[in-house]
Structures are given as C-alpha cells and as structure tokens.
C-alpha atoms as a PDB file:
ATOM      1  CA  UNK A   1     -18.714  21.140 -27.404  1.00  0.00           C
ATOM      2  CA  UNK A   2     -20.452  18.476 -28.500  1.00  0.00           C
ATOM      3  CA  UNK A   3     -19.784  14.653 -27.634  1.00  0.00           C
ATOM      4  CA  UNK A   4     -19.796  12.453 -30.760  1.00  0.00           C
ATOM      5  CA  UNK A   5     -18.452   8.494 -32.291  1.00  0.00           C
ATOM      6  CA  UNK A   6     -15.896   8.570 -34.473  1.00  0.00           C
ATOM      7  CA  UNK A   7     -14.754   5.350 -36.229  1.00  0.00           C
ATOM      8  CA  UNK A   8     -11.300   3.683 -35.857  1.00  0.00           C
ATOM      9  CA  UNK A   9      -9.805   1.029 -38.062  1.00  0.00           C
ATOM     10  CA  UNK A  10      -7.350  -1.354 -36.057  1.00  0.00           C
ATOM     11  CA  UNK A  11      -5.984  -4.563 -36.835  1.00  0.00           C
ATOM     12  CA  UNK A  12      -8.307  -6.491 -34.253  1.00  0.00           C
ATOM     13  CA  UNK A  13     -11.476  -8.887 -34.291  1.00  0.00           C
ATOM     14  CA  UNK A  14     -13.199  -6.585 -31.791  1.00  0.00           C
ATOM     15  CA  UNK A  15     -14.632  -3.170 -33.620  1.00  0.00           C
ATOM     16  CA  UNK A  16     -14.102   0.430 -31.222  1.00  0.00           C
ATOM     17  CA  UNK A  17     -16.143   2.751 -30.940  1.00  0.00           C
ATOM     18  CA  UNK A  18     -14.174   5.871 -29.596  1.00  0.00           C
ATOM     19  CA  UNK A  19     -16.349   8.634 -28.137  1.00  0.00           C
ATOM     20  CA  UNK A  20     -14.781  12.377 -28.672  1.00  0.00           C
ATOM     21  CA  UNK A  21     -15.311  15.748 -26.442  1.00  0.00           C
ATOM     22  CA  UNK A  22     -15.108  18.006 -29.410  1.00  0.00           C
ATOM     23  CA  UNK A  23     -13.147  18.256 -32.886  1.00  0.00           C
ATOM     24  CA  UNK A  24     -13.911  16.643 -35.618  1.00  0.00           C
ATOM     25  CA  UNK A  25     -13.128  13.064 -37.425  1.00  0.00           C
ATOM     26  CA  UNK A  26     -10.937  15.352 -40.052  1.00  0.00           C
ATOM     27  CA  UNK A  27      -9.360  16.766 -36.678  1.00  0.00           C
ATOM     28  CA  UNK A  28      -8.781  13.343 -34.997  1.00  0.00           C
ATOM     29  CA  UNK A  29      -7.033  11.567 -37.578  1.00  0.00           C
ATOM     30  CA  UNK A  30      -4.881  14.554 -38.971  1.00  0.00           C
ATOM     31  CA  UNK A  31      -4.133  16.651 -35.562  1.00  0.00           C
ATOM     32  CA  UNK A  32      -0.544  15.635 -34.762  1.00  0.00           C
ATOM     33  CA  UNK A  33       0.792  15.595 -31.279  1.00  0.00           C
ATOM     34  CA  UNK A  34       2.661  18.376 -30.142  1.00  0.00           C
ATOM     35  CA  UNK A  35       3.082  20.760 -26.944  1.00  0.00           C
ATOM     36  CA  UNK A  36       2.128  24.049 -27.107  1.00  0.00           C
ATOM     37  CA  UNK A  37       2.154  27.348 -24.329  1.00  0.00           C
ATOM     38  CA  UNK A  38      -1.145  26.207 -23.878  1.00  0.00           C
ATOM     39  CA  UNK A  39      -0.734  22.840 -23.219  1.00  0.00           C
ATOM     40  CA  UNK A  40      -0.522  19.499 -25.186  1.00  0.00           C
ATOM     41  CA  UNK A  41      -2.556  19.584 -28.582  1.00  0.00           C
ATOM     42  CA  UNK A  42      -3.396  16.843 -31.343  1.00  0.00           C
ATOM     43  CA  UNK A  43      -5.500  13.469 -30.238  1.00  0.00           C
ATOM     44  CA  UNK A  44      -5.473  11.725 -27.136  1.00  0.00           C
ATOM     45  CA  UNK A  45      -7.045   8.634 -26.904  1.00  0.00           C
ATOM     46  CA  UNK A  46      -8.423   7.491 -23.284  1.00  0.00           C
ATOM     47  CA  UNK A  47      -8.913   2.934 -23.039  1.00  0.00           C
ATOM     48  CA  UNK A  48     -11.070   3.572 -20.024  1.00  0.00           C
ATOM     49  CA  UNK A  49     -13.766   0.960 -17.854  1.00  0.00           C
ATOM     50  CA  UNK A  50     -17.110   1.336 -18.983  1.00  0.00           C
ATOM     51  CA  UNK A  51     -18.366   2.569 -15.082  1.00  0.00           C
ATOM     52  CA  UNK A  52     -15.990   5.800 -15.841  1.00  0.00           C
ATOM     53  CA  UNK A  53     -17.940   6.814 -18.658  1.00  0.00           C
ATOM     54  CA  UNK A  54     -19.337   9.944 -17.144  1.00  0.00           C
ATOM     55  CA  UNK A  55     -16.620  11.499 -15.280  1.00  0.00           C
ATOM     56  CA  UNK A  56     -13.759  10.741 -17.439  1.00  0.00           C
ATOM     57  CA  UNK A  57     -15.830  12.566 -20.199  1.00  0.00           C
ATOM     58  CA  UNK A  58     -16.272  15.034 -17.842  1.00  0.00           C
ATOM     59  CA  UNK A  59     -12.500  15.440 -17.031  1.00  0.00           C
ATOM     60  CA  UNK A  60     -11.673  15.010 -21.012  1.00  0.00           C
ATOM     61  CA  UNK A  61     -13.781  18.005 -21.490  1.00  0.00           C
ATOM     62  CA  UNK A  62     -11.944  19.724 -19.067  1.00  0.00           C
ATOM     63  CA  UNK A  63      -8.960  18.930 -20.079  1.00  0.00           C
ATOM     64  CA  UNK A  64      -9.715  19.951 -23.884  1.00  0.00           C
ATOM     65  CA  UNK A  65     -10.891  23.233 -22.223  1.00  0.00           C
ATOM     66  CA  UNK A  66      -7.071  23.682 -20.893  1.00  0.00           C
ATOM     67  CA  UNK A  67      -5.485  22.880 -24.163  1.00  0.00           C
ATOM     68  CA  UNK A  68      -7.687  24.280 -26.902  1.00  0.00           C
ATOM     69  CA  UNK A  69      -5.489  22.575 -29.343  1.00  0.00           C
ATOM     70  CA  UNK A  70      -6.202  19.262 -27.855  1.00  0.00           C
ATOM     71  CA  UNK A  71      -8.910  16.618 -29.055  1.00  0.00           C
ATOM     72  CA  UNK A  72      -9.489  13.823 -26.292  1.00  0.00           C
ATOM     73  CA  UNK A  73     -11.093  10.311 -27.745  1.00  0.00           C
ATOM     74  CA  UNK A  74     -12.394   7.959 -25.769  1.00  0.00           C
ATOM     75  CA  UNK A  75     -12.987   3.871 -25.859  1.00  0.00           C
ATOM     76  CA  UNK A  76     -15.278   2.909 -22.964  1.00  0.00           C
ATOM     77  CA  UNK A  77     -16.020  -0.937 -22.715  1.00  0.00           C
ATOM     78  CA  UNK A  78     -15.215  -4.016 -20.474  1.00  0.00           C
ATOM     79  CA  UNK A  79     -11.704  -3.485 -18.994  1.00  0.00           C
ATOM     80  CA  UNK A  80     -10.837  -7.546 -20.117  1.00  0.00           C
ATOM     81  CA  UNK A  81     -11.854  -6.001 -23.920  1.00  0.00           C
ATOM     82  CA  UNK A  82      -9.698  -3.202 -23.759  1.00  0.00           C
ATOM     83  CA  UNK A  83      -6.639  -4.663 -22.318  1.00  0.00           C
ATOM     84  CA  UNK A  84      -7.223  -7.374 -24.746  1.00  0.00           C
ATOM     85  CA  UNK A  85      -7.417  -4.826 -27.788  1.00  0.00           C
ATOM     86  CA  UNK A  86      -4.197  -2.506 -26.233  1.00  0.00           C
ATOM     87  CA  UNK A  87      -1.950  -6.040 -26.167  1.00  0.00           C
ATOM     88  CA  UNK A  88      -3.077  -6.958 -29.943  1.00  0.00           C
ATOM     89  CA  UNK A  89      -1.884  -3.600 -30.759  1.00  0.00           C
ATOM     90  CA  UNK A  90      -4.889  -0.791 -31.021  1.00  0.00           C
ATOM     91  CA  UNK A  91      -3.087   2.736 -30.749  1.00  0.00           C
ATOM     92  CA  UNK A  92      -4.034   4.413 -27.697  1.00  0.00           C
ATOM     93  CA  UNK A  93      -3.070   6.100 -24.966  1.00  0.00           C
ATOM     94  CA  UNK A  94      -3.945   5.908 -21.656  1.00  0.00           C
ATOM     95  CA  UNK A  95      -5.531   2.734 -19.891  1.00  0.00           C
ATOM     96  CA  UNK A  96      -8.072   2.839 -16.953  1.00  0.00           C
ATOM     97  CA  UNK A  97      -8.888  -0.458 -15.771  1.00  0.00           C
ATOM     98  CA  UNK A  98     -11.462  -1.245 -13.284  1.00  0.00           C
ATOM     99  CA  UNK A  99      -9.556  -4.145 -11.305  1.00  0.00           C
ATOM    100  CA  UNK A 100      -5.692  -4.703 -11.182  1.00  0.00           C
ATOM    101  CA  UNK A 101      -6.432  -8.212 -13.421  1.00  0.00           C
ATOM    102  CA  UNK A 102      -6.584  -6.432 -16.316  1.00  0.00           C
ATOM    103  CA  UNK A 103      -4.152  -4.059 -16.007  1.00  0.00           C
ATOM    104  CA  UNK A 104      -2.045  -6.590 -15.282  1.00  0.00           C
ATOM    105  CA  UNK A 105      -2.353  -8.154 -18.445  1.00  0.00           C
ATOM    106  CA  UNK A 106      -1.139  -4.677 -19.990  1.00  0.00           C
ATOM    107  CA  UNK A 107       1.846  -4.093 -17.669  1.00  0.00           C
ATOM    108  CA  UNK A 108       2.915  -7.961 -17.824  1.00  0.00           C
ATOM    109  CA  UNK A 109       3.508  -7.417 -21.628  1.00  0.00           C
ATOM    110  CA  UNK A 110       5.220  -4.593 -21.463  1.00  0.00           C
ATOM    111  CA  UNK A 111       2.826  -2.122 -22.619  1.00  0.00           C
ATOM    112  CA  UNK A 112       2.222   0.603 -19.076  1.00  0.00           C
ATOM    113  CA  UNK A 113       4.717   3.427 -19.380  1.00  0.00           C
ATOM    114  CA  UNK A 114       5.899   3.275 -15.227  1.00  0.00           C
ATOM    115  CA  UNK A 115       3.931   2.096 -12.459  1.00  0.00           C
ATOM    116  CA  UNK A 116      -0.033   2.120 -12.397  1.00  0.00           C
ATOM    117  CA  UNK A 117      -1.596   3.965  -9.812  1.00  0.00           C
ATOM    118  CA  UNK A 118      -4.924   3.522  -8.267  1.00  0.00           C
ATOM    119  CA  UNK A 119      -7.103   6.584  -8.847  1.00  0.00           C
ATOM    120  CA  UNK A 120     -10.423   5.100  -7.304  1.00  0.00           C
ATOM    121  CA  UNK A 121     -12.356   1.879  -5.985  1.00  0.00           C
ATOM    122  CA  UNK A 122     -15.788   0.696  -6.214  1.00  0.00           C
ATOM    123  CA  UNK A 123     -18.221  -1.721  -4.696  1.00  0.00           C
ATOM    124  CA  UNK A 124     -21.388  -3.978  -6.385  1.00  0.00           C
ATOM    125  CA  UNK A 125     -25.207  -2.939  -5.583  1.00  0.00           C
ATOM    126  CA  UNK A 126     -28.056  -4.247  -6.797  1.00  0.00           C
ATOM    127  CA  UNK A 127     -29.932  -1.932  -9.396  1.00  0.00           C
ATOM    128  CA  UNK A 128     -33.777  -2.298  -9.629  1.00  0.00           C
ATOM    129  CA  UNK A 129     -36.342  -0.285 -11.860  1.00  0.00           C
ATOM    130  CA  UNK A 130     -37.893   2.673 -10.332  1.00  0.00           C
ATOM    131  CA  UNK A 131     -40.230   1.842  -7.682  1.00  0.00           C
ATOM    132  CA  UNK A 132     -39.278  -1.711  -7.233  1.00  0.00           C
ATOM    133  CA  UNK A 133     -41.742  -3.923  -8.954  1.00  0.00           C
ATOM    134  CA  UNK A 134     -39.903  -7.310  -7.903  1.00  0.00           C
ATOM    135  CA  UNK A 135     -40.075  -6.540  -4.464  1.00  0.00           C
ATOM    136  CA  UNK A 136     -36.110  -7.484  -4.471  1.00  0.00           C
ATOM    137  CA  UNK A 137     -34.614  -6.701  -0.706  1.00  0.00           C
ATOM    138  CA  UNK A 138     -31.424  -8.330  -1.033  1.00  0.00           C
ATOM    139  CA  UNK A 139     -28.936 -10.420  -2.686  1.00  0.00           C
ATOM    140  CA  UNK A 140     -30.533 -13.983  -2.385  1.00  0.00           C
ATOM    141  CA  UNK A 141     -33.405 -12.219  -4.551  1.00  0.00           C
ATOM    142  CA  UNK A 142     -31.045 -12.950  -7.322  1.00  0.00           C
ATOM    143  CA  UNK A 143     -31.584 -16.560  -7.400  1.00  0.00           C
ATOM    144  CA  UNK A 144     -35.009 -16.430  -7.474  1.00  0.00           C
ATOM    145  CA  UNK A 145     -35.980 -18.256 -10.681  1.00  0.00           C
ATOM    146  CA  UNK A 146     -38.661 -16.602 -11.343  1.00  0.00           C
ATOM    147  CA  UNK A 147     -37.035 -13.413 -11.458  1.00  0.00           C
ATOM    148  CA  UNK A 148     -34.890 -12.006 -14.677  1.00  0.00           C
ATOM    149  CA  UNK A 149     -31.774 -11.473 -13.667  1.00  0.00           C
ATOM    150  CA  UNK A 150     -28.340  -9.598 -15.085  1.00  0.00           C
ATOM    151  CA  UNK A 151     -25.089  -9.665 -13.976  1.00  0.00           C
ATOM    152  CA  UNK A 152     -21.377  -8.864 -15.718  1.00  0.00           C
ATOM    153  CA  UNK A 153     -19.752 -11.763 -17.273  1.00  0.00           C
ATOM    154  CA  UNK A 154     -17.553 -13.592 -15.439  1.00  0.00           C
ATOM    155  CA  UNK A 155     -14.471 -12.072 -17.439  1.00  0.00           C
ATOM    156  CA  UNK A 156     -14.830  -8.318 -16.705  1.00  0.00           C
ATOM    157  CA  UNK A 157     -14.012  -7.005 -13.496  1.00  0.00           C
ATOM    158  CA  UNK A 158     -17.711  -6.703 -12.363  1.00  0.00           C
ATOM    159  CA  UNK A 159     -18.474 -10.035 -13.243  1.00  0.00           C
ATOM    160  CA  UNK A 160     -15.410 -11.360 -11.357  1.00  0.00           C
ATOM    161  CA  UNK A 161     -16.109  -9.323  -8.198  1.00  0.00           C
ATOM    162  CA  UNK A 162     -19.742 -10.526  -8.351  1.00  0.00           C
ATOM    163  CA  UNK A 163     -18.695 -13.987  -8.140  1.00  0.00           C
ATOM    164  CA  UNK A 164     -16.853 -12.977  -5.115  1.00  0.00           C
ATOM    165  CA  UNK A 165     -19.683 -11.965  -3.655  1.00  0.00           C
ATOM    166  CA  UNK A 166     -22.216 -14.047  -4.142  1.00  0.00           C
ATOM    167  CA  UNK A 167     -19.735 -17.157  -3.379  1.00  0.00           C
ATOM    168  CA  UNK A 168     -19.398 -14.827  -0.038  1.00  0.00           C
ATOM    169  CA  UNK A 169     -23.045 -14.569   0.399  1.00  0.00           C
ATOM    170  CA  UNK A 170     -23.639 -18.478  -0.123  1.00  0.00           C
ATOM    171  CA  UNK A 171     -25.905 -17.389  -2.770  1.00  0.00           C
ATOM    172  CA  UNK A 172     -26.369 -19.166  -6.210  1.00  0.00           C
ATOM    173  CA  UNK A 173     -26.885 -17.082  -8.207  1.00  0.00           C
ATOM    174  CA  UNK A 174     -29.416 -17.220 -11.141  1.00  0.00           C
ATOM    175  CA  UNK A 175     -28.636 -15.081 -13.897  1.00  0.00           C
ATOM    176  CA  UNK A 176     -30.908 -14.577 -17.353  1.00  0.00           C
ATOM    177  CA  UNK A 177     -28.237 -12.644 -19.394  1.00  0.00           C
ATOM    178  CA  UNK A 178     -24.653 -12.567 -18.809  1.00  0.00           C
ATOM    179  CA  UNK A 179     -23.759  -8.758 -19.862  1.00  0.00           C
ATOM    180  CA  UNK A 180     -19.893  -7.380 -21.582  1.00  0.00           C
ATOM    181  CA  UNK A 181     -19.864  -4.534 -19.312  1.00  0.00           C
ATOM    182  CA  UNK A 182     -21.323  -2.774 -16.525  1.00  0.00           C
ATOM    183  CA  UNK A 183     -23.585  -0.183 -18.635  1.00  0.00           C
ATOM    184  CA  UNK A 184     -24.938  -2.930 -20.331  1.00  0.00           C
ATOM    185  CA  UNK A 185     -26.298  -4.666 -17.539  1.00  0.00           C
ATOM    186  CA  UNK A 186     -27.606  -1.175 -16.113  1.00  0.00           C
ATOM    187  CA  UNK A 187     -29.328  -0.023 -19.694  1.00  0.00           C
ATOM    188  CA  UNK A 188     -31.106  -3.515 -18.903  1.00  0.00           C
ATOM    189  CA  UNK A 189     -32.626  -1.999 -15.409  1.00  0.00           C
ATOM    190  CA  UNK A 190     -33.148   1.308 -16.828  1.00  0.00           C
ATOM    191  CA  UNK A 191     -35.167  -0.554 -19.616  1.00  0.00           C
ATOM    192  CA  UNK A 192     -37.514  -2.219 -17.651  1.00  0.00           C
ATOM    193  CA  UNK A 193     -35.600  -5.584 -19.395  1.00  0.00           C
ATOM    194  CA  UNK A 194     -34.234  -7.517 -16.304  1.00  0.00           C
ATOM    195  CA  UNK A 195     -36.331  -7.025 -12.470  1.00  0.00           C
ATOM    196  CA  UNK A 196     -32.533  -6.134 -10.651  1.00  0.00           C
ATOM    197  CA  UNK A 197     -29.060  -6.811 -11.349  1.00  0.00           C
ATOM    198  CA  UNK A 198     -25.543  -6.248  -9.580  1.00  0.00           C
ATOM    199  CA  UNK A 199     -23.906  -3.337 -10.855  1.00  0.00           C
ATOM    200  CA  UNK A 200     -21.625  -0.955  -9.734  1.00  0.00           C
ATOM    201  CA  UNK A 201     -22.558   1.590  -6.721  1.00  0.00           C
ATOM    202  CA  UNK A 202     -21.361   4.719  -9.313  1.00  0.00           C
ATOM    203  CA  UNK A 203     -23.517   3.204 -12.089  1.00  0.00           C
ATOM    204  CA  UNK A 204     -26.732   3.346  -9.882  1.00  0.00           C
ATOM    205  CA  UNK A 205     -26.054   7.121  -8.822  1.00  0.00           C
ATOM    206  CA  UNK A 206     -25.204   7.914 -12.608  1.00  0.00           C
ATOM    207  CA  UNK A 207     -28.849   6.309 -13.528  1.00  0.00           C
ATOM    208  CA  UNK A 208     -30.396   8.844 -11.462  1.00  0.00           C
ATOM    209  CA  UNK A 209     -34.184   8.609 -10.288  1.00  0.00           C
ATOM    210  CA  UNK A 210     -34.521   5.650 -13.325  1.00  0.00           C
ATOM    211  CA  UNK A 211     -33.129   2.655 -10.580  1.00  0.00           C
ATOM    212  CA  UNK A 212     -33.004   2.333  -7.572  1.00  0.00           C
ATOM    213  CA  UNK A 213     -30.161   0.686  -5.030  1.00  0.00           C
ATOM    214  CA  UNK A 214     -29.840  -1.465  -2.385  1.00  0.00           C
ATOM    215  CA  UNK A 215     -26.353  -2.341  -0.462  1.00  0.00           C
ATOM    216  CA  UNK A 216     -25.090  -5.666  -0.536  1.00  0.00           C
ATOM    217  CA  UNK A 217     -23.201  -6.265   3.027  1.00  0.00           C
ATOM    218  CA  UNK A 218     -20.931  -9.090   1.076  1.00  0.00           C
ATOM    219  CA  UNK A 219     -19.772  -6.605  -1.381  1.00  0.00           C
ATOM    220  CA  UNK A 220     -17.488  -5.389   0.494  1.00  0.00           C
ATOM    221  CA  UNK A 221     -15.573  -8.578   0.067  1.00  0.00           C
ATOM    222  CA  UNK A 222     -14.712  -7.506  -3.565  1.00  0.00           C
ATOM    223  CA  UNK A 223     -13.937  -4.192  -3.550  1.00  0.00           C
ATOM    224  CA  UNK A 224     -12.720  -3.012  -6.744  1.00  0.00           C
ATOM    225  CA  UNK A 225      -9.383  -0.427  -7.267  1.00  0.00           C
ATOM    226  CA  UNK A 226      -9.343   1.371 -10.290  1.00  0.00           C
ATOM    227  CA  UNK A 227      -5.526   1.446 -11.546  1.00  0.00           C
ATOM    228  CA  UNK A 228      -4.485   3.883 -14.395  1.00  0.00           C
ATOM    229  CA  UNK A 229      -1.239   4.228 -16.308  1.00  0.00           C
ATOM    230  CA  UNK A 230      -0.111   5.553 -19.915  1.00  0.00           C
ATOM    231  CA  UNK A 231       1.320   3.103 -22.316  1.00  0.00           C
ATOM    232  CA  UNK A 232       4.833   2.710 -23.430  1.00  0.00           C
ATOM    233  CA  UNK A 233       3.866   3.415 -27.495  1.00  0.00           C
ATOM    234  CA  UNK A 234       1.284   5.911 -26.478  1.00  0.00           C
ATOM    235  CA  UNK A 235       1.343   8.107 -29.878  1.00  0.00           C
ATOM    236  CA  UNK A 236       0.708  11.635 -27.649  1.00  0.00           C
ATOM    237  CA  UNK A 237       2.844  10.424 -24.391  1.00  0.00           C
ATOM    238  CA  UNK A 238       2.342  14.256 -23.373  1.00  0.00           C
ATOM    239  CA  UNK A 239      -1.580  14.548 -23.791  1.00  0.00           C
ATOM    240  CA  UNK A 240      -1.236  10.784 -21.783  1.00  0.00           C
ATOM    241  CA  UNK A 241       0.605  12.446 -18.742  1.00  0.00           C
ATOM    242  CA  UNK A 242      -1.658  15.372 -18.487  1.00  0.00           C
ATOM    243  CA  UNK A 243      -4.835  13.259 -18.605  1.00  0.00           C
ATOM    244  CA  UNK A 244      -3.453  11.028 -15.757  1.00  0.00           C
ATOM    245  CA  UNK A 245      -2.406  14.075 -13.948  1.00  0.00           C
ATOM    246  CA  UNK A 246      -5.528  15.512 -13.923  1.00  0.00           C
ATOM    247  CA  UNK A 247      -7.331  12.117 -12.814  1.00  0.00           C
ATOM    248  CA  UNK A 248      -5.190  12.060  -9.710  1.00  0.00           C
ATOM    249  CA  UNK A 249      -5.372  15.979  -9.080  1.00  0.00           C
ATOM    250  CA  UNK A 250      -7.220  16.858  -6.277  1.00  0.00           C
ATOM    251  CA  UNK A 251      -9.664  18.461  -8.569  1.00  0.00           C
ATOM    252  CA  UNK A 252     -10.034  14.937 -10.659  1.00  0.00           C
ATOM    253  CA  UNK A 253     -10.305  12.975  -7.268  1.00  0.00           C
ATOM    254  CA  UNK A 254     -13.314  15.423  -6.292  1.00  0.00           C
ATOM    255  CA  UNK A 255     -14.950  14.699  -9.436  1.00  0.00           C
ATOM    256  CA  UNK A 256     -14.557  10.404  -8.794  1.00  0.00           C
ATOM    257  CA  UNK A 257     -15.810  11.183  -5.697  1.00  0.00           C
ATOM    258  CA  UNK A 258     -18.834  12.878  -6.413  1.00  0.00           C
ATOM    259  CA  UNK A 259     -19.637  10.099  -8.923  1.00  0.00           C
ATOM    260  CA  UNK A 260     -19.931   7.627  -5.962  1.00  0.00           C
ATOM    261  CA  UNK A 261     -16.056   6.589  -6.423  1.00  0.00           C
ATOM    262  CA  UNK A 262     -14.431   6.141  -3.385  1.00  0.00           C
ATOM    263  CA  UNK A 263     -10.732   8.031  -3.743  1.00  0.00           C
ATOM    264  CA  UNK A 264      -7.259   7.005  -2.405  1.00  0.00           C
END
C-alpha cells in the first residue's frame, strides 16, 4: 500500500492536495459509497490538522485494511484553511481541527453532523536543528534579532496558541517567516532554514533525531484540544462514522498517544 497525491477540482481559490492510503485516482473518483459485510467501501475523504499527518495516515491505513473495499483520502493543512474550504463547499468528509476556533466555524454554519468530540490535545515546544547551533535555551531566545525565527501564522491554531504564549511569557516575539501550518514551520528546522521555532510537541517527536526540543513552561497556558466530527453532506456518512470511531477507539487513542498527543 502505497501513499500517493491525487488531484481534486473544487469550486474554491485555495487548490487541495488530498493524500491517499492506497487505490488509485480511477478508484477515488469512480468508487461509490456503499456498506459491505466487510465494512464501508468507496472514498472517504479525511479534512484533518496538518500536526495529525502521521497518525491519521496511520489509522486510514488501518482502517482501509478493515474494509478492503474502502479508499481513505486525505487533506492535511492549516485547520483555518480547511474549515475555510469545507464552508465554501469542498466535498469531504470528516473534519479534524486542531483548536475548537475552527471547528467552530464548521459547526456554526451548519456543516458537523452531531456534536464534535475532542479526540486529543497538544502543547507548543520550541524545535531546533540537531545539535543546537543557536545555543537557544528558552523562549525569550525567540526575540533575539539576530536569530531566524518561525512561528505559525497568527490564523491557524498554532499561531494563535503561540501568541498566547509568548503574551504569557512577556516575550516579544521576533519572527523571520510567518508559516500556513505547523509542518511548514518544522520542514524549516529540519532544513537547517530557521535556528528554532515553536511548533507542536507531536511535530518534534515525529521529526525524530533531525530537531531537537525544549519545553516552554508558558505553553501550558494554550493548550490545544483537538475536536473531530463528520459533516452533515459528507458523501460516504458511513466510511465518516467508522473513521471517527476508530480515532476515539481505545486502539486510535493509543496510537495519538504514542505520537506525543495527550488523550481524553
């Protein structure tokens, strides 16, 4: 099973890329939705945080392993993006958000099928290249002007819960580049691009030995919870309520949890 990109054409400004866990394009666009003995089958398409990128492919492989008929597509980007894109009409099916904000802004128009539930939380560290090279020991490092700095944008979750916490810290801040997502400001660290920058804690375990992390104290002042729901028009509303299902199994929690998530 291989993971792949497979283009979608919606009626927005914003283009998606939607990553798959097996099938084909043919497959995606042609497989309808049904239920089978062996579970649900067609496409299911996951809106999901950019931070969840590993484990929910993980669990959308897993789930495609329970339902051979089923082909799971996913859209990982800034959560303010994707609720954005689900309220100007792109056809998915199940929304993860990485702050209540944004999924707010789905379930205020009308869009969540039932009540979100929060599947996870996560708290801001700083991320620095291997070894260090800054020297950076803590969060007033990051207004250092002679340092090169990253941090989320302001309008994604991880942007707004770093402004929490440096306005908790007393720290003003000095960002170089102001970053759509989470992954994007961590592919900057990885790179060598940017000496440190506040990410999530999960993105710094999922970069292995490439950054390192060190705790911010004030983070836990903006703790994010991770809410999930299906929407109302989802086009396979059973594929929708088995990938949820699975999310909050206990076997889906142990997975968020071994990603550095902390779990309900």
């Amino acid at each position: 099973m291989s993971t792949r990109a497979v283009p979608l054409v919606l009626p927005l400004a914003t283009a998606l890329v939607l990553t798959g866990c097996g099938g084909s394009a043919d497959d995606a666009t042609a497989a309808p939705a049904t239920t089978d003995a062996e579970g649900p089958t067609g496409t299911l398409t996951v809106f999901a945080a950019a931070s969840l990128t590993d484990v929910f492919t993980d669990l959308g492989e897993q789930l495609e392993a329970d339902a051979p008929g089923l082909d799971v597509q996913f859209n990982f980007a800034g959560s303010s993006a994707l609720a954005t894109q689900v309220t100007q009409g792109a056809p998915a099916d199940v929304f993860a958000s990485a702050n209540q904000p944004q999924m707010d802004v789905v379930t205020d128009a009308g869009l969540a099928d039932g009540e979100p539930q929060v599947f996870a939380a996560n708290v801001l560290q700083i991320a620095v290249p291997a070894g260090n090279p800054a020297g950076v020991t803590g969060l007033a490092d990051l207004a250092r002007e002679e340092l090169t700095i990253a941090v989320c944008a302001p309008q994604v979750p991880c942007g707004a819960a770093a402004e929490d916490v440096f306005a908790a810290a007393g720290v003003p801040p000095a960002p170089d580049t102001l970053e759509e997502d989470v992954r994007a400001a961590l592919t900057k660290v990885e790179l060598g691009e940017v000496d440190a920058a506040l990410v999530y804690t999960t993105d710094v375990t999922s970069a292995g030995d490439a950054v390192e992390g060190i705790d911010v104290p004030e983070a836990e002042e903006a703790v994010n919870d991770y809410p999930i729901a299906p929407l109302a028009e989802a086009p396979n509303p059973e594929a929708a309520a088995a990938f949820v299902e699975l999310v909050l199994s206990e076997e889906g929690q142990q997975a968020l949890a071994d990603a550095g998530f902390r779990t309900p």
